[in-house]
C-alpha atoms as a PDB file:
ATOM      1  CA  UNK A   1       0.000   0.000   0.000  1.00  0.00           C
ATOM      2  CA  UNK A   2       1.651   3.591  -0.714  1.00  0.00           C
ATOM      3  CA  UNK A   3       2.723   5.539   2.243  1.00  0.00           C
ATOM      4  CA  UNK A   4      -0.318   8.196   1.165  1.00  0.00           C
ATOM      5  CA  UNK A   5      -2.837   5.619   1.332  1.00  0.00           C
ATOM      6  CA  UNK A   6      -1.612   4.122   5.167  1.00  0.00           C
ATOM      7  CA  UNK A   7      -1.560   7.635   6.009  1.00  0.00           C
ATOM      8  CA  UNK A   8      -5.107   8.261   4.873  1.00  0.00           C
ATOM      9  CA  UNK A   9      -6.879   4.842   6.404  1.00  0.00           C
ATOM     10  CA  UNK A  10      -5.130   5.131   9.788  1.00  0.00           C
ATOM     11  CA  UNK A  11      -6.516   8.462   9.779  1.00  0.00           C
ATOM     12  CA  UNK A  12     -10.137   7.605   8.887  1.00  0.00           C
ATOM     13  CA  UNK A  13      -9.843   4.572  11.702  1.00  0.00           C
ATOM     14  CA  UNK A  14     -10.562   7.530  14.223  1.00  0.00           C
ATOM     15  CA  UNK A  15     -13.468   9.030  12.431  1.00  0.00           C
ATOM     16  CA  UNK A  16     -15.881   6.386  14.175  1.00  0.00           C
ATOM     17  CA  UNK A  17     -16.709   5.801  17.882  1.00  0.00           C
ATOM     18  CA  UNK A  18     -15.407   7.738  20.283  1.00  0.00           C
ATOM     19  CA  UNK A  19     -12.429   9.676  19.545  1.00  0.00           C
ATOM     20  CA  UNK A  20     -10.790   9.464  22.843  1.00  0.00           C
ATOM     21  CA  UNK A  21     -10.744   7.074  25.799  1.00  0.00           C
ATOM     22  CA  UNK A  22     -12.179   8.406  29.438  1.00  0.00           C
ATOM     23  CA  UNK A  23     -12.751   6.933  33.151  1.00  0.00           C
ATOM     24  CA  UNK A  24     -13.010   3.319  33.285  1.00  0.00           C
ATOM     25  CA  UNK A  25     -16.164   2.424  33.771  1.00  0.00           C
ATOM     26  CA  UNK A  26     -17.862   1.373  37.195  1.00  0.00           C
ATOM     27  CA  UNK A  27     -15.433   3.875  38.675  1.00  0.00           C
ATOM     28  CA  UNK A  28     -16.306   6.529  41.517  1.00  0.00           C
ATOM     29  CA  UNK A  29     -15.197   9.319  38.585  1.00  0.00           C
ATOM     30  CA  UNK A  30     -17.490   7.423  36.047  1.00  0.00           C
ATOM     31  CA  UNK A  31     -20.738   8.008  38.125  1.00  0.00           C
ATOM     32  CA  UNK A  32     -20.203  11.009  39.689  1.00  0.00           C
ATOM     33  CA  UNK A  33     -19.194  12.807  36.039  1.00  0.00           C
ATOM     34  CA  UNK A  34     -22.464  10.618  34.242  1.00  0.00           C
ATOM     35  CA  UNK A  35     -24.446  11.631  36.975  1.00  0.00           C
ATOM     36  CA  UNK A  36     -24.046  15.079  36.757  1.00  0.00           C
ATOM     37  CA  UNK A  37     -24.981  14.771  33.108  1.00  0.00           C
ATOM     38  CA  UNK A  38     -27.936  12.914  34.109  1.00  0.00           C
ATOM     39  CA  UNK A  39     -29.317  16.016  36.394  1.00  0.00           C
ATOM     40  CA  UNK A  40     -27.890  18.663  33.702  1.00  0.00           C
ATOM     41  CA  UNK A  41     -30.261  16.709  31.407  1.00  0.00           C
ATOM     42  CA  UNK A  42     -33.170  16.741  33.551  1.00  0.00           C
ATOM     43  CA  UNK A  43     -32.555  20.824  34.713  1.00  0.00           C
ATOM     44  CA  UNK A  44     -32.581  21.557  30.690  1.00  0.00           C
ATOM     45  CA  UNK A  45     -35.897  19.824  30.478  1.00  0.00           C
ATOM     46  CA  UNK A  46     -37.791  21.202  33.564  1.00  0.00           C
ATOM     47  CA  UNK A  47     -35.833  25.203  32.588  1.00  0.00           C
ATOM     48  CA  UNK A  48     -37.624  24.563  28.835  1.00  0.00           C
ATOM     49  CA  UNK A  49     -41.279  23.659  30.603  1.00  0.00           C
ATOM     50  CA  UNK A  50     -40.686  26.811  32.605  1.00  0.00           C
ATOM     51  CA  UNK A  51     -39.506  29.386  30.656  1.00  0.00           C
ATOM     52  CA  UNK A  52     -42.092  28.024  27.878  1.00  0.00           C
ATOM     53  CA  UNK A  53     -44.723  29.548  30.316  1.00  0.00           C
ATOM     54  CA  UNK A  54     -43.142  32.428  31.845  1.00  0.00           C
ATOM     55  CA  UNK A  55     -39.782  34.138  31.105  1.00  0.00           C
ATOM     56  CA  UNK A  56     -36.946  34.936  33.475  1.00  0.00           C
ATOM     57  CA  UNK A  57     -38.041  38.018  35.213  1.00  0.00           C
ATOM     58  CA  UNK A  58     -34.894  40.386  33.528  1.00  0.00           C
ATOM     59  CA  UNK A  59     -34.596  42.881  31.058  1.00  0.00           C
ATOM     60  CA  UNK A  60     -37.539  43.644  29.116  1.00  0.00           C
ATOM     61  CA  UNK A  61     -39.686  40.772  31.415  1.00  0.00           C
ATOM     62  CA  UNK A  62     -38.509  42.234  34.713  1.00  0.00           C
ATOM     63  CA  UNK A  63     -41.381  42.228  36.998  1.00  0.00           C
ATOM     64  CA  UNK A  64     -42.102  44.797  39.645  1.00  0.00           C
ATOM     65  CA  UNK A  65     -44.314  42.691  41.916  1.00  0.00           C
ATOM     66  CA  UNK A  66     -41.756  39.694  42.266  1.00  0.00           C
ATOM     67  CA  UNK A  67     -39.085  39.819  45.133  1.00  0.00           C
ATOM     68  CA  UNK A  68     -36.143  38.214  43.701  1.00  0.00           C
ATOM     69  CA  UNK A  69     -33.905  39.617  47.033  1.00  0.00           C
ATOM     70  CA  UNK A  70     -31.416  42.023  47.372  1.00  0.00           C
ATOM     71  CA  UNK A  71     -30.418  44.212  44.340  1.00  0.00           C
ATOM     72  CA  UNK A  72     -26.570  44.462  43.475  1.00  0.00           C
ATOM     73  CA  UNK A  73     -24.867  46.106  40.387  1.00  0.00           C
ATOM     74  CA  UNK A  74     -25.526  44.687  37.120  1.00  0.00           C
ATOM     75  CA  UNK A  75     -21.710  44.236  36.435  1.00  0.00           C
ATOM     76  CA  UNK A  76     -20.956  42.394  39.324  1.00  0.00           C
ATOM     77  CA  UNK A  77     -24.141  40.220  39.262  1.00  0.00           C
ATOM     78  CA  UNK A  78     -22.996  39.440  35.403  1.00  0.00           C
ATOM     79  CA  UNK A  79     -19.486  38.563  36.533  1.00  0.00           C
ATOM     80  CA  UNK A  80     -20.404  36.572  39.514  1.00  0.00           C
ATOM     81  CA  UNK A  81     -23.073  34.476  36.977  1.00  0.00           C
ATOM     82  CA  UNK A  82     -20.729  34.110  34.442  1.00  0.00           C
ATOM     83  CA  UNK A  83     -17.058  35.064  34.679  1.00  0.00           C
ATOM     84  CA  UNK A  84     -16.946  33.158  38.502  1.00  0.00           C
ATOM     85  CA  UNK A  85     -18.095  29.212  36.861  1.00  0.00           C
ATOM     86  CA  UNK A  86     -17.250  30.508  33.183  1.00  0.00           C
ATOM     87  CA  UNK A  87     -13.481  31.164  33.602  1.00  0.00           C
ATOM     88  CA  UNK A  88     -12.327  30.824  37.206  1.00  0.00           C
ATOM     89  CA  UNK A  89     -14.091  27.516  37.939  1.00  0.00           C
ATOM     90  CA  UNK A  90     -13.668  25.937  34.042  1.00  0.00           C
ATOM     91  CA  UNK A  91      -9.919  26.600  34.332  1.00  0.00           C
ATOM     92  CA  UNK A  92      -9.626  25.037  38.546  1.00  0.00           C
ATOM     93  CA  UNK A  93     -11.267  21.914  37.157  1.00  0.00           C
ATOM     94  CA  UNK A  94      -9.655  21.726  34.063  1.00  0.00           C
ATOM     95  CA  UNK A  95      -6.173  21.850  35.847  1.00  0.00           C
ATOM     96  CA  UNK A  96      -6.255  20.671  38.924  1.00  0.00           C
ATOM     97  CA  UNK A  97      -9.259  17.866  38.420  1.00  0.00           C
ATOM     98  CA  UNK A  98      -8.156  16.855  34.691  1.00  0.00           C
ATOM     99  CA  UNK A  99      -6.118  13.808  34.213  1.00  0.00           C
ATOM    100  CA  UNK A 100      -2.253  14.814  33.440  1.00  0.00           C
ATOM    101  CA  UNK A 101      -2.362  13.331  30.039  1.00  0.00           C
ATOM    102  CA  UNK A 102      -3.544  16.107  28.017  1.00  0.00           C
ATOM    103  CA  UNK A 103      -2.789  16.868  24.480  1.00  0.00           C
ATOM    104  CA  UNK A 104      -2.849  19.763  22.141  1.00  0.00           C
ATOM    105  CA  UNK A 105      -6.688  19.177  21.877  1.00  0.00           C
ATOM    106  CA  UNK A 106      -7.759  19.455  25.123  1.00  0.00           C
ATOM    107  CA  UNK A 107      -5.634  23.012  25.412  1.00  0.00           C
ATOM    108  CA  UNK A 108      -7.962  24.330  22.184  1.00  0.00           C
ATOM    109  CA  UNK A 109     -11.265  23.164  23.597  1.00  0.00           C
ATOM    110  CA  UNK A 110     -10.417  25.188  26.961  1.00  0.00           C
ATOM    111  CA  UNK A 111      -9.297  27.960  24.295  1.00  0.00           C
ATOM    112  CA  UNK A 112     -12.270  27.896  22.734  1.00  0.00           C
ATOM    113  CA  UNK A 113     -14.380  27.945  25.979  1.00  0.00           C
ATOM    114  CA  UNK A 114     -12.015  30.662  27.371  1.00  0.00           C
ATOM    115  CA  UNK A 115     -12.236  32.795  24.542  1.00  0.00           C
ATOM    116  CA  UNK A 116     -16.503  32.697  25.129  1.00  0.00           C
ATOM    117  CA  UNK A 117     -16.466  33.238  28.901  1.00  0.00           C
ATOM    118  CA  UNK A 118     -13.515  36.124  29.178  1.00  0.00           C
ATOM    119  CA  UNK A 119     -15.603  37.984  26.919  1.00  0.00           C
ATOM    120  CA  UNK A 120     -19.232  37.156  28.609  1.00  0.00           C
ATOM    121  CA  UNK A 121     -18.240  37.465  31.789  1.00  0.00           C
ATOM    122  CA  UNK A 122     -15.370  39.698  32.040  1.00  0.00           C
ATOM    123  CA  UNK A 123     -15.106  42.203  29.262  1.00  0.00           C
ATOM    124  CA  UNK A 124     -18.960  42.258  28.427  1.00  0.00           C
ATOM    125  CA  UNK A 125     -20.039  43.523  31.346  1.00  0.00           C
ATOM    126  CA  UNK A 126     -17.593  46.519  31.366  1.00  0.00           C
ATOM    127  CA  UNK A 127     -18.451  47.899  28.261  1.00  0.00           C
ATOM    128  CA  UNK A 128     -22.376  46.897  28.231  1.00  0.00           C
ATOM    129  CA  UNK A 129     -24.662  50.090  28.509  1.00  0.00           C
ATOM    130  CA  UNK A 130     -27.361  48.141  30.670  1.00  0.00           C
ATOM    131  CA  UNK A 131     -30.908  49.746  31.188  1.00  0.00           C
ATOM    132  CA  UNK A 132     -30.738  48.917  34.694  1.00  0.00           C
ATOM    133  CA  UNK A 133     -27.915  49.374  36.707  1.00  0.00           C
ATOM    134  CA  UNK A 134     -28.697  46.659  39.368  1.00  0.00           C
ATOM    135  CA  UNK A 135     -30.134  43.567  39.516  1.00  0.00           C
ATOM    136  CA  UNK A 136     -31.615  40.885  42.148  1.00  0.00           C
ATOM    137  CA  UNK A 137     -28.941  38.606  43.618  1.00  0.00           C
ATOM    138  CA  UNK A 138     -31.777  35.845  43.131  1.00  0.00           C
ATOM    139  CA  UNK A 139     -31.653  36.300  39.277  1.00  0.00           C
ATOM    140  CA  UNK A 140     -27.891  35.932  39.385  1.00  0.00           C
ATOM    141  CA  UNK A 141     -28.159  33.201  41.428  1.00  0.00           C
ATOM    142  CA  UNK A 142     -30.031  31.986  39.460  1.00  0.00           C
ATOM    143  CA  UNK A 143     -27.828  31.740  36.548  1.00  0.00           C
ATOM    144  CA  UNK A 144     -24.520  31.105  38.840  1.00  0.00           C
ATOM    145  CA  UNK A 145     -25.742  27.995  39.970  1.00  0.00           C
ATOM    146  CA  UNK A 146     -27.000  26.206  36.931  1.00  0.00           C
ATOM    147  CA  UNK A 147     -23.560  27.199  34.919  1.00  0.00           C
ATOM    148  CA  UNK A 148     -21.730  25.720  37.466  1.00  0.00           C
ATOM    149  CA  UNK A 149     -23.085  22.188  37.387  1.00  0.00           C
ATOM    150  CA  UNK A 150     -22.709  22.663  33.517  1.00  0.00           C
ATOM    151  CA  UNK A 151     -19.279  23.922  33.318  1.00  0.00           C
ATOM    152  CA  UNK A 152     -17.674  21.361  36.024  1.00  0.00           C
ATOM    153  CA  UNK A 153     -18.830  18.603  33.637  1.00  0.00           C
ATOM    154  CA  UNK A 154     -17.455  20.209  30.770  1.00  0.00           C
ATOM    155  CA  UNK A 155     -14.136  20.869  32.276  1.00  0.00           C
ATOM    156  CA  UNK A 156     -14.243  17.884  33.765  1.00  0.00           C
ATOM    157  CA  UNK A 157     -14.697  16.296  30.630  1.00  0.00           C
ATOM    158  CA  UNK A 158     -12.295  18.272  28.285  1.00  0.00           C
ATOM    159  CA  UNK A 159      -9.861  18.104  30.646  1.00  0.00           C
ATOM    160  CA  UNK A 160      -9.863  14.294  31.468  1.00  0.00           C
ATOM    161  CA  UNK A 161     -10.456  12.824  27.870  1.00  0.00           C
ATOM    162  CA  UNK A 162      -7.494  11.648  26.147  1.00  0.00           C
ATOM    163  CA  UNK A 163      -7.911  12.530  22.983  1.00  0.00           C
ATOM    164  CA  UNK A 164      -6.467  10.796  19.875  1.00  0.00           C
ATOM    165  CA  UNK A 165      -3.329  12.541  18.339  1.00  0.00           C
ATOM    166  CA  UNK A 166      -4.780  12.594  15.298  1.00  0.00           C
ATOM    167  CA  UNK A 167      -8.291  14.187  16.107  1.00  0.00           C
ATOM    168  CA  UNK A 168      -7.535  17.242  14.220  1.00  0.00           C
ATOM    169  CA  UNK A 169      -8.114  15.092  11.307  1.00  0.00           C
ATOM    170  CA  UNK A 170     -11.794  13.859  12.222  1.00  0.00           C
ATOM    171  CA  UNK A 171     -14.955  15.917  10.564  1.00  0.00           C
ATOM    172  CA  UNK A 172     -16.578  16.643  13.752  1.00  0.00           C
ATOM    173  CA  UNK A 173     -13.825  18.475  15.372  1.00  0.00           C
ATOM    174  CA  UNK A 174     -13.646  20.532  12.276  1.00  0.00           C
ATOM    175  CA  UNK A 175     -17.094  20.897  11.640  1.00  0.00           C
ATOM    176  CA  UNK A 176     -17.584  21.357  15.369  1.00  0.00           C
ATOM    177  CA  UNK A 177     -14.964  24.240  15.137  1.00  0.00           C
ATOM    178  CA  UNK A 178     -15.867  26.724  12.096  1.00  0.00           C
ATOM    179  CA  UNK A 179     -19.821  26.094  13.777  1.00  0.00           C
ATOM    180  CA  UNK A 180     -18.267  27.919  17.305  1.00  0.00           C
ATOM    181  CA  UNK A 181     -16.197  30.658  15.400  1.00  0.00           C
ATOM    182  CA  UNK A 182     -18.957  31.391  13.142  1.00  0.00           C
ATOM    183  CA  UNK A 183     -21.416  31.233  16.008  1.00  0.00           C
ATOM    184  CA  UNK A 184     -18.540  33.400  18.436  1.00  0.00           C
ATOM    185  CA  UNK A 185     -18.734  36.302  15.683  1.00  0.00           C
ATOM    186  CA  UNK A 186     -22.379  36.223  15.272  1.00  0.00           C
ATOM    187  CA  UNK A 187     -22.907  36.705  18.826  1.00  0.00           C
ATOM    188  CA  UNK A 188     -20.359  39.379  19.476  1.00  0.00           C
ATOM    189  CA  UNK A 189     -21.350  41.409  16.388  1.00  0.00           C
ATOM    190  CA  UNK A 190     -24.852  41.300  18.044  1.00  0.00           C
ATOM    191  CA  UNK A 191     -24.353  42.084  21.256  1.00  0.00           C
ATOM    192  CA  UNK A 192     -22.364  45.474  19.185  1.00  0.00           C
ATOM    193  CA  UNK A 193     -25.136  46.183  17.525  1.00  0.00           C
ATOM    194  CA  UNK A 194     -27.569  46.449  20.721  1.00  0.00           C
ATOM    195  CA  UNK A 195     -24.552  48.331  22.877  1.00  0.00           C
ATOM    196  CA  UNK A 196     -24.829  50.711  20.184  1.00  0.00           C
ATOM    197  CA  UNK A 197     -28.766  51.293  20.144  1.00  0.00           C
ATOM    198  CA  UNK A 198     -28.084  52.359  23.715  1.00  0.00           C
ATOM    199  CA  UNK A 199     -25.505  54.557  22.806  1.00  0.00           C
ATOM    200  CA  UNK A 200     -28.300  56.336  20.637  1.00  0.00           C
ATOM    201  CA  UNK A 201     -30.802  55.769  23.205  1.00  0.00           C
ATOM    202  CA  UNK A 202     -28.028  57.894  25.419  1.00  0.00           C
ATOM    203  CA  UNK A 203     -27.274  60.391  22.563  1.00  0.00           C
ATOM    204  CA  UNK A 204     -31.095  61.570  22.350  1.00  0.00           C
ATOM    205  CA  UNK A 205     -31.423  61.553  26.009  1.00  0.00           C
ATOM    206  CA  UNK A 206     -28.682  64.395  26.183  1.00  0.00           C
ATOM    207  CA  UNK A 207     -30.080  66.270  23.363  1.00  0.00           C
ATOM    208  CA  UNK A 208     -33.769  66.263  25.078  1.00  0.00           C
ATOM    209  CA  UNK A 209     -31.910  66.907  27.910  1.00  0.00           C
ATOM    210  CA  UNK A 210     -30.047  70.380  26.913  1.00  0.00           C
ATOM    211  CA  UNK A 211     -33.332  71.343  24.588  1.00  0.00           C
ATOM    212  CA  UNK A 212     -35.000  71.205  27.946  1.00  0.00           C
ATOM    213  CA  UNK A 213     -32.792  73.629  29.902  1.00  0.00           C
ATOM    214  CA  UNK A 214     -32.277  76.052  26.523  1.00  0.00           C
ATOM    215  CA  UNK A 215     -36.445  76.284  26.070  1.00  0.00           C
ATOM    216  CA  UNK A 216     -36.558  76.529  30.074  1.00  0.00           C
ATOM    217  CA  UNK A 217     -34.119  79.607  30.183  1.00  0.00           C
ATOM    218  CA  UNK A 218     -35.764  80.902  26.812  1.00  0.00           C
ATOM    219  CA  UNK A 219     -39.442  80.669  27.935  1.00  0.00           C
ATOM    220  CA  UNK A 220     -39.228  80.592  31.558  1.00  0.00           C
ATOM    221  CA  UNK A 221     -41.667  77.460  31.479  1.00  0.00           C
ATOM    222  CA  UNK A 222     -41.328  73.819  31.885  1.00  0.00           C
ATOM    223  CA  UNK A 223     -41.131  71.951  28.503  1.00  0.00           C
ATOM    224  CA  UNK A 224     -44.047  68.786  28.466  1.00  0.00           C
ATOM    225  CA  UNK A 225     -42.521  67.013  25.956  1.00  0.00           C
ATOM    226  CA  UNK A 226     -42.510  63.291  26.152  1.00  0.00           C
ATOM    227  CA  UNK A 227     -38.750  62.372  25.530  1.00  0.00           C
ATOM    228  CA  UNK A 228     -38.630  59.568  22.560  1.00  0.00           C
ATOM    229  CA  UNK A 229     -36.955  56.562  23.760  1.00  0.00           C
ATOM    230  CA  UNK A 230     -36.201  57.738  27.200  1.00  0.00           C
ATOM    231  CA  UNK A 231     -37.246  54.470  28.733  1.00  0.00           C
ATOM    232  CA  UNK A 232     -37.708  52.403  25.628  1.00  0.00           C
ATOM    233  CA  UNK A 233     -36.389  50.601  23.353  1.00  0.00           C
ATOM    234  CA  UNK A 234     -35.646  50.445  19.425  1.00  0.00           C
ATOM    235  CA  UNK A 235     -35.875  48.317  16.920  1.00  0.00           C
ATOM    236  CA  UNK A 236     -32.304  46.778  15.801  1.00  0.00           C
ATOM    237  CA  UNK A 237     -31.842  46.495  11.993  1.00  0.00           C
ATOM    238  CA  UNK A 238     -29.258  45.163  10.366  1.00  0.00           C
ATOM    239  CA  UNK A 239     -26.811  42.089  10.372  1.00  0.00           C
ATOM    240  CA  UNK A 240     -28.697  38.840  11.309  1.00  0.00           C
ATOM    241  CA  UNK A 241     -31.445  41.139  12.789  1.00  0.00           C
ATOM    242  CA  UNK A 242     -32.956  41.569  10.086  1.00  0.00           C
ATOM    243  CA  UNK A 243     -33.437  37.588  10.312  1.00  0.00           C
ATOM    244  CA  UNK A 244     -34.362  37.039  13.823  1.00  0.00           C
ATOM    245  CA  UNK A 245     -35.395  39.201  16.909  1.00  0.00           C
ATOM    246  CA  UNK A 246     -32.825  37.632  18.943  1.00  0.00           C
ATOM    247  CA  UNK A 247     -29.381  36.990  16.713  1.00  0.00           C
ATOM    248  CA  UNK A 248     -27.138  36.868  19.685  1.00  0.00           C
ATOM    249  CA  UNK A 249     -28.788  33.741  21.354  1.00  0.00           C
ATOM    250  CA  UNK A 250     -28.696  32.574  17.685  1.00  0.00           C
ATOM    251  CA  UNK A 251     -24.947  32.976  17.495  1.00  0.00           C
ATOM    252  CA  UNK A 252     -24.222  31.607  21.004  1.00  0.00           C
ATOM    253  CA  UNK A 253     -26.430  28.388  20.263  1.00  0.00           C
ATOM    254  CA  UNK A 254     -24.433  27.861  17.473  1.00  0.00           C
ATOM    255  CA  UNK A 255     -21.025  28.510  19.134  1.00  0.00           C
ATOM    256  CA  UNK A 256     -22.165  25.309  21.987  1.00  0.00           C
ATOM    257  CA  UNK A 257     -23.652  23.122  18.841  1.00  0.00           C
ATOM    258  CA  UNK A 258     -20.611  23.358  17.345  1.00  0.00           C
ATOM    259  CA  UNK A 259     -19.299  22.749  20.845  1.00  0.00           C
ATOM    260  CA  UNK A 260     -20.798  19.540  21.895  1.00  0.00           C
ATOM    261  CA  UNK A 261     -19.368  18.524  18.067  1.00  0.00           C
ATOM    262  CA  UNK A 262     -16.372  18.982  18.570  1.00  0.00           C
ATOM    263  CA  UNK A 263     -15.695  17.867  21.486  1.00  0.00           C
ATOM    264  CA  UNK A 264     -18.132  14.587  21.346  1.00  0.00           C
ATOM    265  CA  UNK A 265     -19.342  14.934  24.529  1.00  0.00           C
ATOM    266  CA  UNK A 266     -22.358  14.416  26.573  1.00  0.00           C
ATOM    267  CA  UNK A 267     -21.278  17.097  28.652  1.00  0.00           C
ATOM    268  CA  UNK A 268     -21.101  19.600  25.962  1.00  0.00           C
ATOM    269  CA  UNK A 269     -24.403  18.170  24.081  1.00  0.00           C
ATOM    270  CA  UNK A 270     -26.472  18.566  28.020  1.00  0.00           C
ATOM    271  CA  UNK A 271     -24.892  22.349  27.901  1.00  0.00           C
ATOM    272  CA  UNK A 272     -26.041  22.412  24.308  1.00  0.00           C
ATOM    273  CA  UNK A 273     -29.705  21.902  25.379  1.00  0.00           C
ATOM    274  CA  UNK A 274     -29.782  23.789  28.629  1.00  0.00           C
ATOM    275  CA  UNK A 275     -29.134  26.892  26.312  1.00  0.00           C
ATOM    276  CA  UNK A 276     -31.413  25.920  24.132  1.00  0.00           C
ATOM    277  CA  UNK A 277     -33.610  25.719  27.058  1.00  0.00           C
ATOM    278  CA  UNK A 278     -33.000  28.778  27.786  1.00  0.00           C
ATOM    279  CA  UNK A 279     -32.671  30.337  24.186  1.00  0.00           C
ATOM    280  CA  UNK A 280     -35.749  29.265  22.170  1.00  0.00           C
ATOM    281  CA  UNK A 281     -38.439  30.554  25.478  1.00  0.00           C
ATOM    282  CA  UNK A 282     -37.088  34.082  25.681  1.00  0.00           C
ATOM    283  CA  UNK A 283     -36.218  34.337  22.097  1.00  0.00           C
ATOM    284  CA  UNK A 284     -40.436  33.074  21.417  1.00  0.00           C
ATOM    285  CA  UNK A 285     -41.063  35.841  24.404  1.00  0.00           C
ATOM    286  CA  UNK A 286     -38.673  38.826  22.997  1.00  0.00           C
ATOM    287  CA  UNK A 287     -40.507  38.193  19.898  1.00  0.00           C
ATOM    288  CA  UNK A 288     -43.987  38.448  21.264  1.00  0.00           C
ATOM    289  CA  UNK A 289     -43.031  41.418  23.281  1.00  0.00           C
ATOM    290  CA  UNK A 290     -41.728  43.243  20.289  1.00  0.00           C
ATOM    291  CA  UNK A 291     -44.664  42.625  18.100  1.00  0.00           C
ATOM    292  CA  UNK A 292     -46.303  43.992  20.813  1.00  0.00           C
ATOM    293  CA  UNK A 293     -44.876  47.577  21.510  1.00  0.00           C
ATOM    294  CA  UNK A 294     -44.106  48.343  17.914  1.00  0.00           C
ATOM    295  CA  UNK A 295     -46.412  48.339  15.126  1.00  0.00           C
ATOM    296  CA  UNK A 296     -43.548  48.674  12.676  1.00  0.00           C
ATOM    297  CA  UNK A 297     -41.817  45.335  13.468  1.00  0.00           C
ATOM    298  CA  UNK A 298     -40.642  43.522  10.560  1.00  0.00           C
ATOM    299  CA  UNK A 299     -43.593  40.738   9.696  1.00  0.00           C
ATOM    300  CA  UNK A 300     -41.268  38.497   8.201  1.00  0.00           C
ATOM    301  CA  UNK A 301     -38.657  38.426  11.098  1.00  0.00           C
ATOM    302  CA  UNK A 302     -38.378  34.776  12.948  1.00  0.00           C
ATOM    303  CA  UNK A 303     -37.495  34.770  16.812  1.00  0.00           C
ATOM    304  CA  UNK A 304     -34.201  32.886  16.826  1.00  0.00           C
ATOM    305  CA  UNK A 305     -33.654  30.341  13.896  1.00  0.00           C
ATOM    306  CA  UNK A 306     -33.487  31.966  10.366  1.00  0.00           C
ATOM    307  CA  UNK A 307     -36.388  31.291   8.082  1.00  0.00           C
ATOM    308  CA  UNK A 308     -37.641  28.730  10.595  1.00  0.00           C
ATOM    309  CA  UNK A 309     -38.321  29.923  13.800  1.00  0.00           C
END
């Protein structure tokens, strides 16, 4: 057989099964790391049943009436939801409660997670414009929690697996890889777009603002004027909005499809349907809730999934 043809079989051995070898089974570390799986599989179901009927109660569902406890800053309650299981916990884990044998592969799936959960927890909140600047420690406890149990099993996972050498090589790593970048860019370039409706919101706030004082000191009465968009919002146009109301969660479901691809993993495919969980509710409710305050919203614009959805 030419040394191009070897080459090519013993790659496409790999391409079936699983492409790396984990706990042995019937071990302590087998059924504590399946178990978890088990419950993250079970929280995705009953969080999809909920949020079905009633969405979280943030942002444009935030509820008056409901005491969720104690408010602290937004930033903080982002990074303590996201940044504390997303980075600090993934990377404890992932060093310390990995196996030692790790490859090339496991250090560009905790890239690739890194690179999703610096940004989200760390640098997003810093340069988010958020309508309110605090937030009920219940509601980010209630996100802290869940993304724990998800992101132990995933670091577990990613950094106990012992990849084969030659993994690079197999479809669903690749696959599983241009599906996150193309996801990551979607959901950054969305989450730009709606930083920078509030940077307009902000703009016309100032300008109502100084035509206030200037007809005050002109007329010596108080200008009625409603302010436009002092306490609303606008419609986003525009890049994958004009697909889908909500493009981000579109672009960060795609980023943990490709995920749970690439990595092969029942941990990432659990975390693939918690978000979904999470996604396709307030994506259906976002929808709903802009169809109801504007007349103007694009008919032909789908809540999360392009065409479909």
């Amino acid at each position: 057989m030419p040394c191009n043809a070897s080459i090519t079989v013993c790659r496409l051995c790999h391409f079936s099964g699983h492409p790396y070898s984990l706990y042995e089974t019937d071990t302590t570390r087998f059924w504590v790391h399946y178990g978890l799986v088990i419950l993250g599989a079970v929280l995705a179901l009953v969080t999809a049943v909920a949020q079905w009927r009633d969405p979280a109660p943030y942002g444009k569902h935030e509820r008056k009436d409901q005491n969720w406890g104690p408010l602290i800053p937004q930033r903080l309650g982002h990074f303590l939801s996201d940044a504390l299981p997303g980075v600090v916990l993934f990377v404890l884990v992932f060093v310390f409660y990995g196996t030692q044998n790790k490859n090339y592969i496991n250090y560009i799936f905790l890239a690739m997670f890194l690179s999703h959960y610096v940004h989200r927890g760390i640098i997003h909140p810093l340069i988010m414009r958020y309508r309110s600047p605090r937030v009920a420690i219940g509601i980010t406890l209630g996100g802290f929690f869940p993304n724990c149990l998800y992101h132990f099993v995933n670091a577990d996972f990613i950094g106990s697996a012992e990849y084969h050498s030659n993994y690079y090589y197999d479809p669903r790593f690749i696959v599983g890889v241009i599906l996150f970048c193309a996801g990551y860019v979607i959901n950054r370039l969305s989450d730009l777009k709606l930083r920078s409706l509030r940077d307009t919101k902000d703009s016309i706030n100032e300008q109502y603002q100084r035509t206030r004082s200037y007809d005050a000191m002109s007329n010596h009465t108080e200008n009625k004027t409603e302010n436009p968009g002092c306490t609303g919002y606008y419609i986003p146009y525009g890049g994958f909005f004009e697909l889908v109301t909500c493009p981000n969660y579109f672009g960060e479901l795609v980023e943990w499809i490709g995920w749970s691809l690439a990595t092969w993993s029942f941990a990432g495919l659990v975390w693939t349907l918690f978000c979904a969980a999470t996604f396709v509710p307030r994506a259906r409710h976002n929808h709903a809730w802009y169809k109801s305050q504007f007349d103007s919203y694009p008919p032909n614009r789908k809540s999360l999934i392009p065409f479909l959805f």
